[in-house]
PDB file of N, CA and C in Angstrom:
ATOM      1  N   UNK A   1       0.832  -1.177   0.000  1.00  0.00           N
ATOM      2  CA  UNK A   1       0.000   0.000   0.000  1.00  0.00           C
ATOM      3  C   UNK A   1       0.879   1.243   0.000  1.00  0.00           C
ATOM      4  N   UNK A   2       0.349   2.154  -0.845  1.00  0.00           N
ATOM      5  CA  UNK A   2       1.311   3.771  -0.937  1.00  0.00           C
ATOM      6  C   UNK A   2       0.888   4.557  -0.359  1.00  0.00           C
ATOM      7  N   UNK A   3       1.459   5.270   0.518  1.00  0.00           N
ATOM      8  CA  UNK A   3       0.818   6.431   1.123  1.00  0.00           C
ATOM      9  C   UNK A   3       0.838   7.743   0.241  1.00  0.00           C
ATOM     10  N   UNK A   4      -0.138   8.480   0.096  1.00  0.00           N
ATOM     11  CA  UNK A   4       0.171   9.606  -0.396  1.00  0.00           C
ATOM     12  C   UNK A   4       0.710  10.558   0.949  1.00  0.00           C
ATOM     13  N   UNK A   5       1.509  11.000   0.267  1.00  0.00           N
ATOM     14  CA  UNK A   5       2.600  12.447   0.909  1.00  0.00           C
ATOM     15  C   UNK A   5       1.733  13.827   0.888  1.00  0.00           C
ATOM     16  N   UNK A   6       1.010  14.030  -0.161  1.00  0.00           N
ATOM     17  CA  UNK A   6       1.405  15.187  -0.586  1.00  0.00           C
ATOM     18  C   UNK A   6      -0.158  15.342  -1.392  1.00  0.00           C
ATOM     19  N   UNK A   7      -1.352  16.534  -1.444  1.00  0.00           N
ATOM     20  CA  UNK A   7      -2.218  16.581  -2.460  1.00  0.00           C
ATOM     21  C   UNK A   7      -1.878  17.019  -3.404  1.00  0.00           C
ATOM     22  N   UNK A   8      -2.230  16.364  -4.465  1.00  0.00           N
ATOM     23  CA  UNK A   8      -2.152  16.935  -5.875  1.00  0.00           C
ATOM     24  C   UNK A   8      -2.951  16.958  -7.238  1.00  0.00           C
ATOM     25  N   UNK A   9      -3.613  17.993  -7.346  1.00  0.00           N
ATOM     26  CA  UNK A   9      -4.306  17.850  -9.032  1.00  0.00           C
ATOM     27  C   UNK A   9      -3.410  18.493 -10.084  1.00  0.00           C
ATOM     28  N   UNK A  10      -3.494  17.023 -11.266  1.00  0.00           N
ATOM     29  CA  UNK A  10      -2.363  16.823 -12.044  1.00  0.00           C
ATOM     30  C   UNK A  10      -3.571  16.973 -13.361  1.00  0.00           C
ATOM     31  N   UNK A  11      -3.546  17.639 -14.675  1.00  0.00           N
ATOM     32  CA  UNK A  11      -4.286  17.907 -15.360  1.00  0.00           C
ATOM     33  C   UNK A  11      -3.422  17.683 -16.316  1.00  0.00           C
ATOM     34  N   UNK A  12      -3.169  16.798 -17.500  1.00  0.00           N
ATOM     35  CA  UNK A  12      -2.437  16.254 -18.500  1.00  0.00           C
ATOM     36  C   UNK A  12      -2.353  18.091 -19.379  1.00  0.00           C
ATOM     37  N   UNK A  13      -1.550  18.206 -20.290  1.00  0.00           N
ATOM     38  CA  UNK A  13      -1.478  19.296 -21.317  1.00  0.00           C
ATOM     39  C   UNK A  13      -2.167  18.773 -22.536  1.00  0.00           C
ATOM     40  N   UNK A  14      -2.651  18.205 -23.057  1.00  0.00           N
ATOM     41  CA  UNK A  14      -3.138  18.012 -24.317  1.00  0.00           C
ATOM     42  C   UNK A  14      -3.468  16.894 -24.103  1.00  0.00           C
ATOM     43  N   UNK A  15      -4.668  17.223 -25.169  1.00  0.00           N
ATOM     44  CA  UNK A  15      -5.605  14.896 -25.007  1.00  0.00           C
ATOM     45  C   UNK A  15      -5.700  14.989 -26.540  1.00  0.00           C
ATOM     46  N   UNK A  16      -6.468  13.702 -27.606  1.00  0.00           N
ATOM     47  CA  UNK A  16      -6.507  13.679 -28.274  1.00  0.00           C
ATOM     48  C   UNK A  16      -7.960  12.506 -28.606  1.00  0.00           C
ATOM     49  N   UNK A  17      -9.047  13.377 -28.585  1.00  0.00           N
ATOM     50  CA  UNK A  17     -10.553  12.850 -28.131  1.00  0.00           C
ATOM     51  C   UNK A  17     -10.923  12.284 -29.565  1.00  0.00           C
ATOM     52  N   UNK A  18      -9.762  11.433 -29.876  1.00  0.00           N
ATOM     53  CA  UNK A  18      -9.899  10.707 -31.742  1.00  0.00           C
ATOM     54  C   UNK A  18     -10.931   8.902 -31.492  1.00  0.00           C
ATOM     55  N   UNK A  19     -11.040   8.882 -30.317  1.00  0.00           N
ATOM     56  CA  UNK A  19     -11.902   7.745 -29.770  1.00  0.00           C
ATOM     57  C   UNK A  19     -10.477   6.630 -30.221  1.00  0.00           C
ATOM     58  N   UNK A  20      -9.567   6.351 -30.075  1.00  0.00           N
ATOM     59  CA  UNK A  20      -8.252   5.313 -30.196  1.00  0.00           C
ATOM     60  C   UNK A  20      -8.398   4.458 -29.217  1.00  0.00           C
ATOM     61  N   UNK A  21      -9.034   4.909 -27.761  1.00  0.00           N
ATOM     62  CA  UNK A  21      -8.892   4.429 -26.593  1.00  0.00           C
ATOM     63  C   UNK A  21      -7.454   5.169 -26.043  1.00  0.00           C
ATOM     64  N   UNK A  22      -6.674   5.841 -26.144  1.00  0.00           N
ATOM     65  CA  UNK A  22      -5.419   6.183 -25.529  1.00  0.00           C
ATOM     66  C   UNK A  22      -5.844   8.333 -25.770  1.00  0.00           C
ATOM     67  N   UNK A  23      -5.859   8.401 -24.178  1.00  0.00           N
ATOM     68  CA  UNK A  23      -5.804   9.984 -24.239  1.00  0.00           C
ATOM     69  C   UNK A  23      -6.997  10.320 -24.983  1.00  0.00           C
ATOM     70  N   UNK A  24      -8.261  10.273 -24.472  1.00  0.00           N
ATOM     71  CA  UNK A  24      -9.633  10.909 -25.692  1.00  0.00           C
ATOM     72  C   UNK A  24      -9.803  11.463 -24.647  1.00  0.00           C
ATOM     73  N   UNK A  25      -9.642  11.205 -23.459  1.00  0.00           N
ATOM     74  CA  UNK A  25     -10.720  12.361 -22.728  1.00  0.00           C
ATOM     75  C   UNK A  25      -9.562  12.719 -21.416  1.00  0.00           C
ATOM     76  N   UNK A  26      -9.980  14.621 -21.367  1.00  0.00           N
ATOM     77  CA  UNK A  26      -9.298  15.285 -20.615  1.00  0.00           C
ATOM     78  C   UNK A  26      -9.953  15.372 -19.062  1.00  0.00           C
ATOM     79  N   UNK A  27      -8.850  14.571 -18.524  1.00  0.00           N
ATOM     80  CA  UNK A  27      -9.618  14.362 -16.902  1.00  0.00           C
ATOM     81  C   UNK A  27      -8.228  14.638 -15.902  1.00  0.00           C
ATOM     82  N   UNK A  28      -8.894  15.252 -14.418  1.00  0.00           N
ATOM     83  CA  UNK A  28      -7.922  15.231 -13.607  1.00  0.00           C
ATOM     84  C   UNK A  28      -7.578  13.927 -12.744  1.00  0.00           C
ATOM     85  N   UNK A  29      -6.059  13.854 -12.645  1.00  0.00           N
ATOM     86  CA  UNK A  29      -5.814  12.937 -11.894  1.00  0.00           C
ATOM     87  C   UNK A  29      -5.400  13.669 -10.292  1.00  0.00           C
ATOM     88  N   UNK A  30      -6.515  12.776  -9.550  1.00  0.00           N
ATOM     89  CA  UNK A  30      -6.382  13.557  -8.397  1.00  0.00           C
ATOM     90  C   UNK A  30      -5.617  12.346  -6.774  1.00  0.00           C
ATOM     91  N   UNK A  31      -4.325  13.241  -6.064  1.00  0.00           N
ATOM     92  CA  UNK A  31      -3.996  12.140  -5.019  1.00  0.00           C
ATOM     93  C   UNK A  31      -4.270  13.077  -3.719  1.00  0.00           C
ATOM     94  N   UNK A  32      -4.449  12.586  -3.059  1.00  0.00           N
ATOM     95  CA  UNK A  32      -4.686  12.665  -1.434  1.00  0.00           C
ATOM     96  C   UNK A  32      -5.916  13.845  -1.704  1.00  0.00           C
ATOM     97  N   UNK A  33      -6.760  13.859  -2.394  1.00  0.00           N
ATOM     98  CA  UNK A  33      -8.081  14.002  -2.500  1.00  0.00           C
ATOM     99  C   UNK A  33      -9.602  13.478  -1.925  1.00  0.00           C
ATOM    100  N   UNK A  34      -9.942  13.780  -1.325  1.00  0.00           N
ATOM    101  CA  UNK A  34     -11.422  13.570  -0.410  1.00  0.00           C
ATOM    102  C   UNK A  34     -12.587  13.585  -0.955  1.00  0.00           C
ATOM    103  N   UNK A  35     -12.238  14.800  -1.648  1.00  0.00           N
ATOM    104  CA  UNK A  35     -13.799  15.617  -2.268  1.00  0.00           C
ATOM    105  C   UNK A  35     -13.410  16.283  -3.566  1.00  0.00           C
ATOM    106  N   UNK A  36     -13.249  15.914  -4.693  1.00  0.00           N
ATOM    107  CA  UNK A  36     -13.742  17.226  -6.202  1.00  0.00           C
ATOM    108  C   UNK A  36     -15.021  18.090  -6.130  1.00  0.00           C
ATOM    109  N   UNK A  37     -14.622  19.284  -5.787  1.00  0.00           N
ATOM    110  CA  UNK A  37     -15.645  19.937  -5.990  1.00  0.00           C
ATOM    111  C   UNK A  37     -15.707  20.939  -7.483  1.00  0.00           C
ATOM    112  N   UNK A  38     -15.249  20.666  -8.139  1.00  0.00           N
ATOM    113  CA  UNK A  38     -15.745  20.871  -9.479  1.00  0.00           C
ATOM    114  C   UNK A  38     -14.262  21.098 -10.447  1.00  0.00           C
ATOM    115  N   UNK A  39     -14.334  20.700 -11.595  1.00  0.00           N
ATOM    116  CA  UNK A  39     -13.263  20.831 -12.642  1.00  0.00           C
ATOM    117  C   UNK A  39     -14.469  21.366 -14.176  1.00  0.00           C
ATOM    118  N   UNK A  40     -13.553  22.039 -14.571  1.00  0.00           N
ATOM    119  CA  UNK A  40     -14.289  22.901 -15.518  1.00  0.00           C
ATOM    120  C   UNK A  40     -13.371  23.024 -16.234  1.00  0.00           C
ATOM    121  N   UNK A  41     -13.756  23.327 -17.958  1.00  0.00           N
ATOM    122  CA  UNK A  41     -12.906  23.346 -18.541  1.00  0.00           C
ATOM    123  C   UNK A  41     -13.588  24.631 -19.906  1.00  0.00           C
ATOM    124  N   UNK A  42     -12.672  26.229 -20.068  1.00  0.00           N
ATOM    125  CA  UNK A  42     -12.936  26.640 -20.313  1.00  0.00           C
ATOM    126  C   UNK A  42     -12.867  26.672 -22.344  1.00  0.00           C
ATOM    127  N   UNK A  43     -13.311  27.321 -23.234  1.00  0.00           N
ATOM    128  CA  UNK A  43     -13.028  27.841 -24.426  1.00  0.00           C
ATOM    129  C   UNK A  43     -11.949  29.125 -24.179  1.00  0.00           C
ATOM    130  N   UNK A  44     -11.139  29.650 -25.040  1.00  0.00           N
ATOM    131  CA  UNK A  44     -10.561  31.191 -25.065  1.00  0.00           C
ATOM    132  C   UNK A  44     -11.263  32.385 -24.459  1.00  0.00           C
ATOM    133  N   UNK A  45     -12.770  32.212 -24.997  1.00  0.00           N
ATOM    134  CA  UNK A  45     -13.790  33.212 -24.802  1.00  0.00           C
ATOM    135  C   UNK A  45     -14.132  32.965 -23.799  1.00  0.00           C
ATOM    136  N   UNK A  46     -13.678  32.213 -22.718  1.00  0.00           N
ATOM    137  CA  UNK A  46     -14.530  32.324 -20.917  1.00  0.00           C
ATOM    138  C   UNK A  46     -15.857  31.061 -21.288  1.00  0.00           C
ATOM    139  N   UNK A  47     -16.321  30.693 -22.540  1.00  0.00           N
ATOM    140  CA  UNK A  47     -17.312  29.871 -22.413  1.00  0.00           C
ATOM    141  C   UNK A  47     -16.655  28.291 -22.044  1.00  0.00           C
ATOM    142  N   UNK A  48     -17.836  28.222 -21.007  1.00  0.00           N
ATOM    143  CA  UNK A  48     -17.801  27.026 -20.071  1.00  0.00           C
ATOM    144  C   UNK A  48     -18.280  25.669 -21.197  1.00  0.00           C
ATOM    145  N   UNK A  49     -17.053  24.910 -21.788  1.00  0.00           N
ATOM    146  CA  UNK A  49     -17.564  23.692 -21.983  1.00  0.00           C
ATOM    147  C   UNK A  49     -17.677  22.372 -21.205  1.00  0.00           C
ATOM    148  N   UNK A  50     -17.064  22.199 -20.425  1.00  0.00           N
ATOM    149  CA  UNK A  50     -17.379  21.208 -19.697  1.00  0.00           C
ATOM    150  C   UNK A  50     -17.666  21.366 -17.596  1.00  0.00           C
ATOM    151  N   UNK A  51     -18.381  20.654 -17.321  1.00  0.00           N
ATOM    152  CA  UNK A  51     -18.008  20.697 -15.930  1.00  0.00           C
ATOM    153  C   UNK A  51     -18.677  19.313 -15.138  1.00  0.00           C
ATOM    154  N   UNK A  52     -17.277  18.979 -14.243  1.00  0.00           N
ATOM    155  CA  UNK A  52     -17.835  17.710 -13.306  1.00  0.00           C
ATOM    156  C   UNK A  52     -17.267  17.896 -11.855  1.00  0.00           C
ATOM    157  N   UNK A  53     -18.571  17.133 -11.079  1.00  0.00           N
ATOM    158  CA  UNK A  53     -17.948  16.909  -9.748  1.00  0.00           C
ATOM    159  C   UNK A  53     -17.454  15.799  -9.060  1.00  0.00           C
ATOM    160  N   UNK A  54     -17.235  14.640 -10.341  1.00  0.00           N
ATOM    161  CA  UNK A  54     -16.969  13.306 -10.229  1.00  0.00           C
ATOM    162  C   UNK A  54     -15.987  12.882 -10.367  1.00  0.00           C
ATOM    163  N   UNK A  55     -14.970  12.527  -9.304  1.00  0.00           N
ATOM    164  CA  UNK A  55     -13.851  11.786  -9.502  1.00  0.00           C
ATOM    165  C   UNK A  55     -13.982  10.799 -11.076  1.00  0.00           C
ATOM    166  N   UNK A  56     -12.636  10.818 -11.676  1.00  0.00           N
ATOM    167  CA  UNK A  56     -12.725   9.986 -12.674  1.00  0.00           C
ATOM    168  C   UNK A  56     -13.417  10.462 -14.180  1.00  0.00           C
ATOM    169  N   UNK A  57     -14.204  11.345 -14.041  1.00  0.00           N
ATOM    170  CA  UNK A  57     -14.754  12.276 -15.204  1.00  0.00           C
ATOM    171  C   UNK A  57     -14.260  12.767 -16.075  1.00  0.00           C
ATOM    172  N   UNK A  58     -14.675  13.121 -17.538  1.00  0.00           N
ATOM    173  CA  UNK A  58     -14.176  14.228 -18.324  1.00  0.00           C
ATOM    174  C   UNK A  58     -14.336  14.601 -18.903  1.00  0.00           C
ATOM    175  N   UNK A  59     -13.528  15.447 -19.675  1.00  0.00           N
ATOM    176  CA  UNK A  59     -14.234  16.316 -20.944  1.00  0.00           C
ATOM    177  C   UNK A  59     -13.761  15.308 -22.561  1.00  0.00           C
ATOM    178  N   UNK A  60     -14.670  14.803 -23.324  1.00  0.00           N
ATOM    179  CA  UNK A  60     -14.299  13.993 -24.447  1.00  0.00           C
ATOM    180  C   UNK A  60     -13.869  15.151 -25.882  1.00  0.00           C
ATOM    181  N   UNK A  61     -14.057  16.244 -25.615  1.00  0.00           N
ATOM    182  CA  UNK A  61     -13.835  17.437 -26.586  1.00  0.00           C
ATOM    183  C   UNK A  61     -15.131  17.489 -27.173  1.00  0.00           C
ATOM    184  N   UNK A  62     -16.809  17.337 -26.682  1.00  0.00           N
ATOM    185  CA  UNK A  62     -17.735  17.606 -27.728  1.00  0.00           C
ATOM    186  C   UNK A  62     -17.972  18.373 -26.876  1.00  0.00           C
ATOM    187  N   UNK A  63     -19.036  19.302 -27.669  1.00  0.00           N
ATOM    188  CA  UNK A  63     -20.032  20.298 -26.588  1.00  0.00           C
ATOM    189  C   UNK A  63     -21.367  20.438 -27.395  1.00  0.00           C
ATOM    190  N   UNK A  64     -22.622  20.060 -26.774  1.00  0.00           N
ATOM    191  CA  UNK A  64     -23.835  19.787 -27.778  1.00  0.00           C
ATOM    192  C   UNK A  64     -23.570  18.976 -28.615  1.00  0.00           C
ATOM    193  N   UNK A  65     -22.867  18.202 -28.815  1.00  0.00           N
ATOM    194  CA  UNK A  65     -23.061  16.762 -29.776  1.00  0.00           C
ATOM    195  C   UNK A  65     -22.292  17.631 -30.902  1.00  0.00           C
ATOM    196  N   UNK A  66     -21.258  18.479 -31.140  1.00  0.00           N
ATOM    197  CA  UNK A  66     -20.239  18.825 -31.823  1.00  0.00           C
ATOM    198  C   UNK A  66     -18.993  18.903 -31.118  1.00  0.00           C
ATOM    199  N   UNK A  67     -18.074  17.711 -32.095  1.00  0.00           N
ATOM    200  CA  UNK A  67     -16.493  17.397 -31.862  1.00  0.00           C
ATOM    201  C   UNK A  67     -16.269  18.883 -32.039  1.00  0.00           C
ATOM    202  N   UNK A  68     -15.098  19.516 -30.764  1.00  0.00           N
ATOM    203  CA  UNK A  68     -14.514  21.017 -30.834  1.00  0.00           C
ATOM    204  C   UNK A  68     -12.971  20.741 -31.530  1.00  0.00           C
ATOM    205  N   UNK A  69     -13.414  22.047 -32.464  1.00  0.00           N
ATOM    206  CA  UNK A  69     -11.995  21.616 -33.343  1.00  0.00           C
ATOM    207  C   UNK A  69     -10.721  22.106 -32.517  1.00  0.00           C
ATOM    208  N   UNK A  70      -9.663  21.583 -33.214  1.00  0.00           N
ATOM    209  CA  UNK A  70      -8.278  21.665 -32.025  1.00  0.00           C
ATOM    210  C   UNK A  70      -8.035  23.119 -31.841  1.00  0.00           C
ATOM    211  N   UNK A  71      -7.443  23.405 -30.127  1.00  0.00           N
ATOM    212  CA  UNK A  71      -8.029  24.738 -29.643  1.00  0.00           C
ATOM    213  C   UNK A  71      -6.783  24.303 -28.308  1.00  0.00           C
ATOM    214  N   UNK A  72      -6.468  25.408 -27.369  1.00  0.00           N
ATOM    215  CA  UNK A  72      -6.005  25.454 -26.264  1.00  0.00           C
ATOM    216  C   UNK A  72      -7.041  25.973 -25.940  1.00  0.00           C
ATOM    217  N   UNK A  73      -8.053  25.081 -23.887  1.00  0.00           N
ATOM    218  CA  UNK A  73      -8.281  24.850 -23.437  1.00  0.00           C
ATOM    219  C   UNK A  73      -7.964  25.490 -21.791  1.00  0.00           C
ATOM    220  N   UNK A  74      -9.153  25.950 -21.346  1.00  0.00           N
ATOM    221  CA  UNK A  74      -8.592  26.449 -19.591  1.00  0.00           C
ATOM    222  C   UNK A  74      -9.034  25.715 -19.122  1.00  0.00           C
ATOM    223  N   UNK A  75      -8.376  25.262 -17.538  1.00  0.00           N
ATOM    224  CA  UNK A  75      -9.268  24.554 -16.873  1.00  0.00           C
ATOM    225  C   UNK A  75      -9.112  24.954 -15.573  1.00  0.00           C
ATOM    226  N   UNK A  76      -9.590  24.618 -14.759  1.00  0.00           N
ATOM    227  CA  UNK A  76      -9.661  25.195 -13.142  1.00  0.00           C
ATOM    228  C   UNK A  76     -10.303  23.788 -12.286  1.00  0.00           C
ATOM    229  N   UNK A  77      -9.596  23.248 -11.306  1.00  0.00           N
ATOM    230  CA  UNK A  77     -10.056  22.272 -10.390  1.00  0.00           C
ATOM    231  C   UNK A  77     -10.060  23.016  -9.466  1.00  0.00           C
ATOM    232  N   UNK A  78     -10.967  22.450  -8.327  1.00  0.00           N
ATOM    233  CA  UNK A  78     -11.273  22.745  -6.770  1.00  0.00           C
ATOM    234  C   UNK A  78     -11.385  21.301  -5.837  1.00  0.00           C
ATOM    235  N   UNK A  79     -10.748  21.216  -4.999  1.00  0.00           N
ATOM    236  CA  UNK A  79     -11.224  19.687  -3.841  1.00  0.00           C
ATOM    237  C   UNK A  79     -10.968  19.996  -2.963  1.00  0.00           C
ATOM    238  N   UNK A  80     -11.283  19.117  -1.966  1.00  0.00           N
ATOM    239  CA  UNK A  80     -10.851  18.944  -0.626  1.00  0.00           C
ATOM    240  C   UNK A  80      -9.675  17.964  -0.249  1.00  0.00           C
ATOM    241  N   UNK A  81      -8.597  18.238   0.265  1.00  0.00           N
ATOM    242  CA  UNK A  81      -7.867  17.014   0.395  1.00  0.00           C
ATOM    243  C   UNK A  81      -8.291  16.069   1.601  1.00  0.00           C
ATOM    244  N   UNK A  82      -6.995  14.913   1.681  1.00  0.00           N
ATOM    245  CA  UNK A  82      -7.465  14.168   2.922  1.00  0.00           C
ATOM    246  C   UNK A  82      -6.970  15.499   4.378  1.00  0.00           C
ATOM    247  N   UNK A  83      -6.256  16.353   4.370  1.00  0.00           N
ATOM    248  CA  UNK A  83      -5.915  16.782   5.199  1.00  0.00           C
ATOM    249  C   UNK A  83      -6.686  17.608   5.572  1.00  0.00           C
ATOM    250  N   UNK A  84      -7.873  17.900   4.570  1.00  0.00           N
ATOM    251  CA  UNK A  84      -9.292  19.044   5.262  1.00  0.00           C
ATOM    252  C   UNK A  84      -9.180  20.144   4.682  1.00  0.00           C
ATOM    253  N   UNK A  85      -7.803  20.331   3.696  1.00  0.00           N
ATOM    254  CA  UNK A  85      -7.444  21.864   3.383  1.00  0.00           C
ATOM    255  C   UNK A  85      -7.893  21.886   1.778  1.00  0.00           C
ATOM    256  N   UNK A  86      -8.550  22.969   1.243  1.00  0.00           N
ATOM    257  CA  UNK A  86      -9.393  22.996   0.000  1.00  0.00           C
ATOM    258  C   UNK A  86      -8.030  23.759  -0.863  1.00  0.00           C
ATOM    259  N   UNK A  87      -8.234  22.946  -2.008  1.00  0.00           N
ATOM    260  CA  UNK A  87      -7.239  23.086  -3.077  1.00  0.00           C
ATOM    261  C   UNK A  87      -7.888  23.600  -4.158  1.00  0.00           C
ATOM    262  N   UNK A  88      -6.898  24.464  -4.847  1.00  0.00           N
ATOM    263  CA  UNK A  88      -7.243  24.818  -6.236  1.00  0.00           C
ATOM    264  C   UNK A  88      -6.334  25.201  -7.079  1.00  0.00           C
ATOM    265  N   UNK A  89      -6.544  24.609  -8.192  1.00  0.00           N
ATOM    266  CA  UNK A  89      -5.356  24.972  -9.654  1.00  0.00           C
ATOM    267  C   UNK A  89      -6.394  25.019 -10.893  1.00  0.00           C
ATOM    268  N   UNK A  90      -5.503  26.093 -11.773  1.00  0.00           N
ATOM    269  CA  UNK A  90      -5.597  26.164 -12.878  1.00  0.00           C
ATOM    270  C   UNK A  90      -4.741  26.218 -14.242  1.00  0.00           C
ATOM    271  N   UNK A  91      -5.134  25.716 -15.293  1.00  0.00           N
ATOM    272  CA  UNK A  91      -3.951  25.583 -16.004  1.00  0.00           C
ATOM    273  C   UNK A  91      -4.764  25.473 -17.748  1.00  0.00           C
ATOM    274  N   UNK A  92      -3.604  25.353 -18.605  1.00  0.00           N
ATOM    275  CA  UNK A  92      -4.165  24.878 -20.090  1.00  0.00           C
ATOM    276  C   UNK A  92      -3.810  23.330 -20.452  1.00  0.00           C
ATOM    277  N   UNK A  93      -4.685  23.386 -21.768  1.00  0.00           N
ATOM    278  CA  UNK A  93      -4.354  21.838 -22.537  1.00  0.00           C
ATOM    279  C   UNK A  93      -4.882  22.203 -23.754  1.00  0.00           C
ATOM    280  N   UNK A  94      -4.640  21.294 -24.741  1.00  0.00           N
ATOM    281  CA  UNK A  94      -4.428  21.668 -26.006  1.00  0.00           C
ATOM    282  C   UNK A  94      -5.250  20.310 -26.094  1.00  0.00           C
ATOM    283  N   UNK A  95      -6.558  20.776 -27.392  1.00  0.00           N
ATOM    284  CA  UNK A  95      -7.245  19.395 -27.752  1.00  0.00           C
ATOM    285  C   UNK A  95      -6.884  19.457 -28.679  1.00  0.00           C
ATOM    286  N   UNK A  96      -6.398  18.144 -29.859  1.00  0.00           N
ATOM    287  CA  UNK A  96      -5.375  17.983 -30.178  1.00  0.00           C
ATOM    288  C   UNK A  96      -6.568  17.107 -31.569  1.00  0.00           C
ATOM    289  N   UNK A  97      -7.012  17.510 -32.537  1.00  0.00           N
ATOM    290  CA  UNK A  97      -7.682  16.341 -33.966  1.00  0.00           C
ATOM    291  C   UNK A  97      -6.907  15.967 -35.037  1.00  0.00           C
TER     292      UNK A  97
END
């Protein structure tokens, strides 16, 4: 068994949502995490395409049943760790067709 040390949300830089099975969907990997309270993932323009509060979740690159053509991506996580203390990062990724 591993202990986690340390919380961390780790958000890959680029996915490639070509359905291959390898890298289609942009999700956080989260350690010494308790609670996701939301990951969102923005357009350039501030519009909100994706959002979850579910461990394991993600964004596949559609929005309304249209594949988004390749674009850099914002995203912003929020959780709780195991230590009680609420985390937050933000960062980019590049969807990648």
């Amino acid at each position: 068994m591993k202990t986690i040390e340390a919380v961390e949300l780790i958000v890959p830089t680029a996915f490639t949502p070509n359905n291959d099975g390898k890298n289609d969907v942009l999700r956080p990997i989260l350690l010494g995490v308790k609670q996701m309270q939301y990951f969102r993932v923005f357009n350039r323009w501030g519009q909100l395409l994706y959002e979850t509060r579910k461990p394991g979740e993600g964004w596949n690159g559609i929005l309304k049943g249209n594949q988004q053509a390749t674009q850099t991506v914002v995203w912003m996580i929020q959780g709780v760790g195991l230590d009680g203390v609420q985390y937050k990062k933000q960062g980019s990724a590049v969807l990648l067709r």
